[in-house]
C-alpha atoms as a PDB file:
ATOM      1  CA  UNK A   1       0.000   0.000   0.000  1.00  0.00           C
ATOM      2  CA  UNK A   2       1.228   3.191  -0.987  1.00  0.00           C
ATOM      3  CA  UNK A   3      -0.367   6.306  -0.122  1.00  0.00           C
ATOM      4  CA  UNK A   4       0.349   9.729  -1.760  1.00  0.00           C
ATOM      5  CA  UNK A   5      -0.366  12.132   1.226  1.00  0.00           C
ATOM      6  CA  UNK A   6      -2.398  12.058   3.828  1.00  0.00           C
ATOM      7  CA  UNK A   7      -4.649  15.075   5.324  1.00  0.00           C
ATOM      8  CA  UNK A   8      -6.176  16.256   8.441  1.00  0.00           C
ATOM      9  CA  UNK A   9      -9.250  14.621   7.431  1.00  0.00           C
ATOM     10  CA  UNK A  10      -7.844  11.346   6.999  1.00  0.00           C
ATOM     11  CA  UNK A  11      -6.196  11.439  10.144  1.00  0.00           C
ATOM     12  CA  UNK A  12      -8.988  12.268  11.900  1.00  0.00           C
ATOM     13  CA  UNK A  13     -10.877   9.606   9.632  1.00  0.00           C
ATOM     14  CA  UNK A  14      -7.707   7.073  11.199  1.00  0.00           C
ATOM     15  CA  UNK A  15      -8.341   8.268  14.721  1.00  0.00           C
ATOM     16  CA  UNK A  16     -12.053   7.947  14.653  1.00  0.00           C
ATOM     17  CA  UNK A  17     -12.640   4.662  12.445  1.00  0.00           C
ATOM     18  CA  UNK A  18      -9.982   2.532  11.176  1.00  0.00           C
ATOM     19  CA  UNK A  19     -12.148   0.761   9.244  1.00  0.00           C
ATOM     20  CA  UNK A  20     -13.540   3.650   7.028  1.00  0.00           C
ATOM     21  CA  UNK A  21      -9.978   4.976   6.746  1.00  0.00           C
ATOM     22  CA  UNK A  22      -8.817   1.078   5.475  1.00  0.00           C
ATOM     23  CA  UNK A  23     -12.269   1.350   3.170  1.00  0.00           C
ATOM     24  CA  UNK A  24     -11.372   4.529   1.412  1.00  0.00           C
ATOM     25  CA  UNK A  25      -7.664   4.748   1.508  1.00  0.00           C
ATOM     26  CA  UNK A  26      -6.087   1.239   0.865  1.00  0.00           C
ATOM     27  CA  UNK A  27      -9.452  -0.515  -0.751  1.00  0.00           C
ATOM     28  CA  UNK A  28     -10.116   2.893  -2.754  1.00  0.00           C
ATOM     29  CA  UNK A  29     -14.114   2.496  -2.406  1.00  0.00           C
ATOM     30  CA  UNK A  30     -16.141   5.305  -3.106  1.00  0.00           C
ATOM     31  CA  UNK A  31     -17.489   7.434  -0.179  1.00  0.00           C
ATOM     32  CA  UNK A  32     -21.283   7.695  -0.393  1.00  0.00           C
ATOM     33  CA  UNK A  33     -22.590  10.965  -1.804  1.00  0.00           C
ATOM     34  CA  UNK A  34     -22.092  14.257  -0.114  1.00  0.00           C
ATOM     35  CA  UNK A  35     -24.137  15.130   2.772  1.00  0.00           C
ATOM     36  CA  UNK A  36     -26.772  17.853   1.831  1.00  0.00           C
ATOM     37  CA  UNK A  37     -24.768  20.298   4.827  1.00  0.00           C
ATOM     38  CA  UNK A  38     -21.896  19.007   3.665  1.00  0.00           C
ATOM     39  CA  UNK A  39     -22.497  20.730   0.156  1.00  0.00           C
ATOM     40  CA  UNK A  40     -23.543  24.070   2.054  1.00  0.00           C
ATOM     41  CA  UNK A  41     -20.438  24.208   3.783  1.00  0.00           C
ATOM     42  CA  UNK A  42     -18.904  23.594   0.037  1.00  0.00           C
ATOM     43  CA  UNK A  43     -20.660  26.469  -1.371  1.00  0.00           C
ATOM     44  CA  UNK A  44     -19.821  28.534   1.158  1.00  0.00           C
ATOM     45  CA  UNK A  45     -16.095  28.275   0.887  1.00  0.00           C
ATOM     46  CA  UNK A  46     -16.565  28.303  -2.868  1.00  0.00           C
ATOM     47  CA  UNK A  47     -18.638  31.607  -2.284  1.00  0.00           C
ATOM     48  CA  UNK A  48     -15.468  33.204  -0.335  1.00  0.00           C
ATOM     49  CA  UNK A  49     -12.686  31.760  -2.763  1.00  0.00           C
ATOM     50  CA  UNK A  50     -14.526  32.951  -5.730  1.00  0.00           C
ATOM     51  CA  UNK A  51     -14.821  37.206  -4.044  1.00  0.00           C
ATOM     52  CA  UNK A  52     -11.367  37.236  -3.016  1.00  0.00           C
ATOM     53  CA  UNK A  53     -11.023  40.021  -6.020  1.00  0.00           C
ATOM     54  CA  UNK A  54     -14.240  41.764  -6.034  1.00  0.00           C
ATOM     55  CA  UNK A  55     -15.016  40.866  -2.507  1.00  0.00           C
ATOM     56  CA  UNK A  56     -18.567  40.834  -3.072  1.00  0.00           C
ATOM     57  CA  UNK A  57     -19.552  37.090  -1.799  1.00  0.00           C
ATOM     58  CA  UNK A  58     -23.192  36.920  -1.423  1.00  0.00           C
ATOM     59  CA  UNK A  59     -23.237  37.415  -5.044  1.00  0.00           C
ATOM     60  CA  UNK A  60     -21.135  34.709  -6.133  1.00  0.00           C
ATOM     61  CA  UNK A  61     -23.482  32.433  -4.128  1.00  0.00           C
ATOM     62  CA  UNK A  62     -25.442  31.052  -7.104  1.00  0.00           C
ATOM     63  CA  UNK A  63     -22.325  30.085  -8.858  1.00  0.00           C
ATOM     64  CA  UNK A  64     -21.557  28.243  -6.098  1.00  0.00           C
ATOM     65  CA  UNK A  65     -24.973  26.702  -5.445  1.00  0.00           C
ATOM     66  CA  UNK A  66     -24.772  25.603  -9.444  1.00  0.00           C
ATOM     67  CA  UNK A  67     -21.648  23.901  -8.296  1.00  0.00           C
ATOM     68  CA  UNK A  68     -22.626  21.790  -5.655  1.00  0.00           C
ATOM     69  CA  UNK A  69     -26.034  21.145  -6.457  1.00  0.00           C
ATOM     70  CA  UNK A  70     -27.885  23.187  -4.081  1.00  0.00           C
ATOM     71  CA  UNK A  71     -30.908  23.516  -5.829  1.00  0.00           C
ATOM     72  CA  UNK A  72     -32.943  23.528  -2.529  1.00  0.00           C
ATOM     73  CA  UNK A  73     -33.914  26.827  -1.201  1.00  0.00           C
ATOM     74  CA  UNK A  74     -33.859  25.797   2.659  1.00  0.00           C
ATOM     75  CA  UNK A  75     -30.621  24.755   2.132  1.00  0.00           C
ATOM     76  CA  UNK A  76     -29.442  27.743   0.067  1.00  0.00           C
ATOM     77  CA  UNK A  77     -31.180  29.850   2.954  1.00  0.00           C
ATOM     78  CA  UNK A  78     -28.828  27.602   5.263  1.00  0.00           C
ATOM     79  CA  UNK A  79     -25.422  29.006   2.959  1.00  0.00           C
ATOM     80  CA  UNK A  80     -26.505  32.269   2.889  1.00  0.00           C
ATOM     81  CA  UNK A  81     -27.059  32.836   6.370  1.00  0.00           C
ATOM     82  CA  UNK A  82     -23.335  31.511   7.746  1.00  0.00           C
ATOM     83  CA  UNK A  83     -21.966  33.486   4.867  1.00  0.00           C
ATOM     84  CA  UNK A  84     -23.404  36.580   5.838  1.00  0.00           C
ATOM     85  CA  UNK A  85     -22.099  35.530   9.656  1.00  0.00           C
ATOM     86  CA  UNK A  86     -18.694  35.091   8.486  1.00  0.00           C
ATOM     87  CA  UNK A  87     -18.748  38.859   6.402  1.00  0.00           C
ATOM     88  CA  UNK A  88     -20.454  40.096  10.171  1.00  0.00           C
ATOM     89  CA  UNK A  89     -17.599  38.769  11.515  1.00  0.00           C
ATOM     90  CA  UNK A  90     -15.314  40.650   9.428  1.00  0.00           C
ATOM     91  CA  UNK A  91     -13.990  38.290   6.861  1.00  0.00           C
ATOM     92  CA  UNK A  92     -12.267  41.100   4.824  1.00  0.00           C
ATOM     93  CA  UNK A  93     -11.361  43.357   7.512  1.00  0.00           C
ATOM     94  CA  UNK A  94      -7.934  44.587   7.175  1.00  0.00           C
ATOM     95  CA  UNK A  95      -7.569  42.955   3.858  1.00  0.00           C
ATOM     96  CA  UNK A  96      -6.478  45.555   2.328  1.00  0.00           C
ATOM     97  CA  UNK A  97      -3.580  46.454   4.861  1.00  0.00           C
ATOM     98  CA  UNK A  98      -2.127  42.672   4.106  1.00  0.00           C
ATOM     99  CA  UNK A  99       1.151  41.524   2.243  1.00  0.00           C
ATOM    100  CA  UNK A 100      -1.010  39.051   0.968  1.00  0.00           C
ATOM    101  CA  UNK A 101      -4.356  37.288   1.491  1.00  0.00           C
ATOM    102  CA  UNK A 102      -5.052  33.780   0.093  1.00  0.00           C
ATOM    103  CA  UNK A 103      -7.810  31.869  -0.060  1.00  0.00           C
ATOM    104  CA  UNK A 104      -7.844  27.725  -0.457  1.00  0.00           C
ATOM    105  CA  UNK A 105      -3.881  28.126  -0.252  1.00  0.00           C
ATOM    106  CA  UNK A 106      -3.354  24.670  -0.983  1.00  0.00           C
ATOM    107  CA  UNK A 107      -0.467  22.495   0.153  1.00  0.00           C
ATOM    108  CA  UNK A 108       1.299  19.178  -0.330  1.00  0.00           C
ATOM    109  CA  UNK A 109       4.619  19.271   2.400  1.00  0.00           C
ATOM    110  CA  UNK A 110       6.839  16.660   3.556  1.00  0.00           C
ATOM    111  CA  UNK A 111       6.387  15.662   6.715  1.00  0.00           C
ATOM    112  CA  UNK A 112       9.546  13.847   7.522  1.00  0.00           C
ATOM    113  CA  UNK A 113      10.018   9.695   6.260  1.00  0.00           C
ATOM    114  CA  UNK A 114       8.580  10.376   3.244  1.00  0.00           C
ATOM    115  CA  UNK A 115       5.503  11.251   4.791  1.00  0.00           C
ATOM    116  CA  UNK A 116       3.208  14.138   2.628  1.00  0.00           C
ATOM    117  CA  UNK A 117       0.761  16.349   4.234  1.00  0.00           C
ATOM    118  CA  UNK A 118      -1.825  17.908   1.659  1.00  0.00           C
ATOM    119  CA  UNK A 119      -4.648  20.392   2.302  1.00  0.00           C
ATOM    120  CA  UNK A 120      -6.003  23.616   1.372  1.00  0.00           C
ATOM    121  CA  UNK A 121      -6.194  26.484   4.177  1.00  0.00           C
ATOM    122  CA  UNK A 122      -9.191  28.336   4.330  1.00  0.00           C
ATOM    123  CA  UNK A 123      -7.217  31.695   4.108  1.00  0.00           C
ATOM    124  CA  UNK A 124      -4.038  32.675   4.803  1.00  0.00           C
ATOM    125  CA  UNK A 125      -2.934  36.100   5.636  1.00  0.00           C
ATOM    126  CA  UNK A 126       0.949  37.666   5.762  1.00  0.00           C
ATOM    127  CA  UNK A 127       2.007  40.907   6.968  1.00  0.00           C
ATOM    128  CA  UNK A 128       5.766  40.775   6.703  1.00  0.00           C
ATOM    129  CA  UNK A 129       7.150  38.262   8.817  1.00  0.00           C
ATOM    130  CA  UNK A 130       4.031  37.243  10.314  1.00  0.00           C
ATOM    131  CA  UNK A 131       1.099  35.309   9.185  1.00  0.00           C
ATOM    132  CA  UNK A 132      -2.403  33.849  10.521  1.00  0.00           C
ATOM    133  CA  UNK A 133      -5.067  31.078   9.469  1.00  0.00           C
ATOM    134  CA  UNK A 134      -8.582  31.762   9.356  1.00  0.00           C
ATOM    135  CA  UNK A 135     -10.632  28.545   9.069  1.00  0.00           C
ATOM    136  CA  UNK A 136     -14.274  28.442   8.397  1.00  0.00           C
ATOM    137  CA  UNK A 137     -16.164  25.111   9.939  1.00  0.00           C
ATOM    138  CA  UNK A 138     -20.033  24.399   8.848  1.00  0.00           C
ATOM    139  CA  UNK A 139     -19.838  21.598  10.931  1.00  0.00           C
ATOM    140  CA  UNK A 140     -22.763  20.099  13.181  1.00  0.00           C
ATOM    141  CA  UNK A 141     -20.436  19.358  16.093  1.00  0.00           C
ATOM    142  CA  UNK A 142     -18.641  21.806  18.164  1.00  0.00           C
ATOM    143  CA  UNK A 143     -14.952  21.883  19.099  1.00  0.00           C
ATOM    144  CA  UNK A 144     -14.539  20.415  22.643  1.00  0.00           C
ATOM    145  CA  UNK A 145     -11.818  22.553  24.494  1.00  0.00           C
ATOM    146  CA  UNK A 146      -9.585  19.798  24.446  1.00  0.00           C
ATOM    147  CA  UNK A 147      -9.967  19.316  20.328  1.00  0.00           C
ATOM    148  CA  UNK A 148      -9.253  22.924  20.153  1.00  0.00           C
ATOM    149  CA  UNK A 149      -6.099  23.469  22.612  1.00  0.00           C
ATOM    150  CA  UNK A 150      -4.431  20.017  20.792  1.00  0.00           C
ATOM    151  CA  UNK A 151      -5.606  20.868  17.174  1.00  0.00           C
ATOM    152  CA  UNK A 152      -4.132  18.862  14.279  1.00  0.00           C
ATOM    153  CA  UNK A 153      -5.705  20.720  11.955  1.00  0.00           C
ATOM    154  CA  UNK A 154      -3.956  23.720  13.582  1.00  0.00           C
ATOM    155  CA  UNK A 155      -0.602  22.613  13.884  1.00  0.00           C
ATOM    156  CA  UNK A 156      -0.784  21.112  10.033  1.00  0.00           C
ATOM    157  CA  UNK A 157      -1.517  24.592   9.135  1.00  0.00           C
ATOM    158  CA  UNK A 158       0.895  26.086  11.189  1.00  0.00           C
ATOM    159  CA  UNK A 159       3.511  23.825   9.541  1.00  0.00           C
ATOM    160  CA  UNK A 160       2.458  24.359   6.032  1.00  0.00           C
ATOM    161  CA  UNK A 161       2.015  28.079   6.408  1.00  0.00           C
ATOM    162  CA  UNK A 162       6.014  28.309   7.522  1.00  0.00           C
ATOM    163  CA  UNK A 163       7.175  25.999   4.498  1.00  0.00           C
ATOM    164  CA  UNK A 164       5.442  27.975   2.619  1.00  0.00           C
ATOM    165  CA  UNK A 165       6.415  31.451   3.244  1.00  0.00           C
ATOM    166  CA  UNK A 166       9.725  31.082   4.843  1.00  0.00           C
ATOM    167  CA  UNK A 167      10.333  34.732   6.172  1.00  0.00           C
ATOM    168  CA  UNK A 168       7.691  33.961   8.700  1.00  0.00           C
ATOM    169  CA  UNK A 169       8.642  33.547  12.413  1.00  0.00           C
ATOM    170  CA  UNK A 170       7.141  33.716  15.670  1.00  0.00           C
ATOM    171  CA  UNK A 171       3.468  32.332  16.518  1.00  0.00           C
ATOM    172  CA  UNK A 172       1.161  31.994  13.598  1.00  0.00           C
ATOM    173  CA  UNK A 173      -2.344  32.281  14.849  1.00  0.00           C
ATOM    174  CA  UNK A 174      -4.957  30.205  13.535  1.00  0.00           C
ATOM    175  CA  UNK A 175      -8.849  30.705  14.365  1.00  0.00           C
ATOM    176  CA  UNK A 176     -11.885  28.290  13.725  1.00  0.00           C
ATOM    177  CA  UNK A 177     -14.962  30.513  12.799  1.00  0.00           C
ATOM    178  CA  UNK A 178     -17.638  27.767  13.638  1.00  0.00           C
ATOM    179  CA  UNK A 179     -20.220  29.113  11.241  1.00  0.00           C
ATOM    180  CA  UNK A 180     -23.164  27.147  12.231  1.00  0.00           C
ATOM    181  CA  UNK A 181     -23.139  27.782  15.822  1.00  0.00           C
ATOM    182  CA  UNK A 182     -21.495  30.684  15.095  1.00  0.00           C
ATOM    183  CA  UNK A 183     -18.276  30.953  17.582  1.00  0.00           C
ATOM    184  CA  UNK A 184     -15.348  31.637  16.617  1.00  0.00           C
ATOM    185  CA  UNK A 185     -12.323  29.813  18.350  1.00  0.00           C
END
């Protein structure tokens, strides 16, 4: 067995249910279709990625909902509502004072033993030597304060942010904006 990377998600998947992680990585079967939230929480990030230029995200909400198939209006309701949360919140705030601002930075790092660590960070902001993660989460669950203060997530980021943009030192800070119960971590 030879895998080409592994993610946050799949570790978690490891941690959680070896069985589903055997299923999906090493036996390659198919995952069963996306959750209906699952595709809101798509369309939202797809929403956010999509305005990083204009910045005008609630209007690049029916490309998104074309994209994922969210054809249902309670569920389009659903997207619309934790988007306009995360703008409350002040997604673009200080945007413009930024080095740089990416959204769905992706990754693929070595880890160490030929280990790869792929992923796509929500967005990443650098000011100089500094940088920060925000991550939005549509999940149902919240973060216990145990999953939050020992974060893998967190600390992939906080790894791939640094091999990425070298001339960063010091503490990168990375927030969870939980979207649906809206708290932000």
């Amino acid at each position: 067995m030879e895998l080409s990377h592994l993610s946050a998600s799949s570790l978690k998947t490891w941690k959680t249910c070896k069985l589903q992680w055997y299923a999906e990585k090493v036996l390659d079967i198919d995952r069963r279709p996306a959750h209906p939230l699952t595709r809101v929480g798509s369309a939202v990030h797809e929403a956010f990625e999509l305005s990083m230029e204009d910045r005008d995200t609630l209007s690049h909400l029916p490309e998104a909902y074309a994209k994922y198939d969210l054809h249902e209006s309670d569920l389009q309701e659903r997207a619309e509502n934790m988007t306009k949360t995360c703008i409350e919140w002040g997604w673009w705030d200080g945007v413009d004072q930024l080095d740089s601002c990416i959204a769905e930075q992706e990754f693929l790092i070595e880890a160490g033993s030929g280990v790869k660590l792929k992923g796509f960070i929500d967005r990443l902001d650098i000011k100089g030597n500094h940088a920060s993660v925000l991550d939005i989460k549509t999940q149902a669950r919240k973060f216990t304060k145990d999953e939050l203060l020992n974060n893998l997530q967190a600390s992939i980021y906080n790894i791939a942010a640094r091999r990425l943009n070298p001339n960063v030192v010091g503490p990168i800070r990375v927030e969870f904006w939980v979207l649906r119960h809206e708290i932000q971590a």
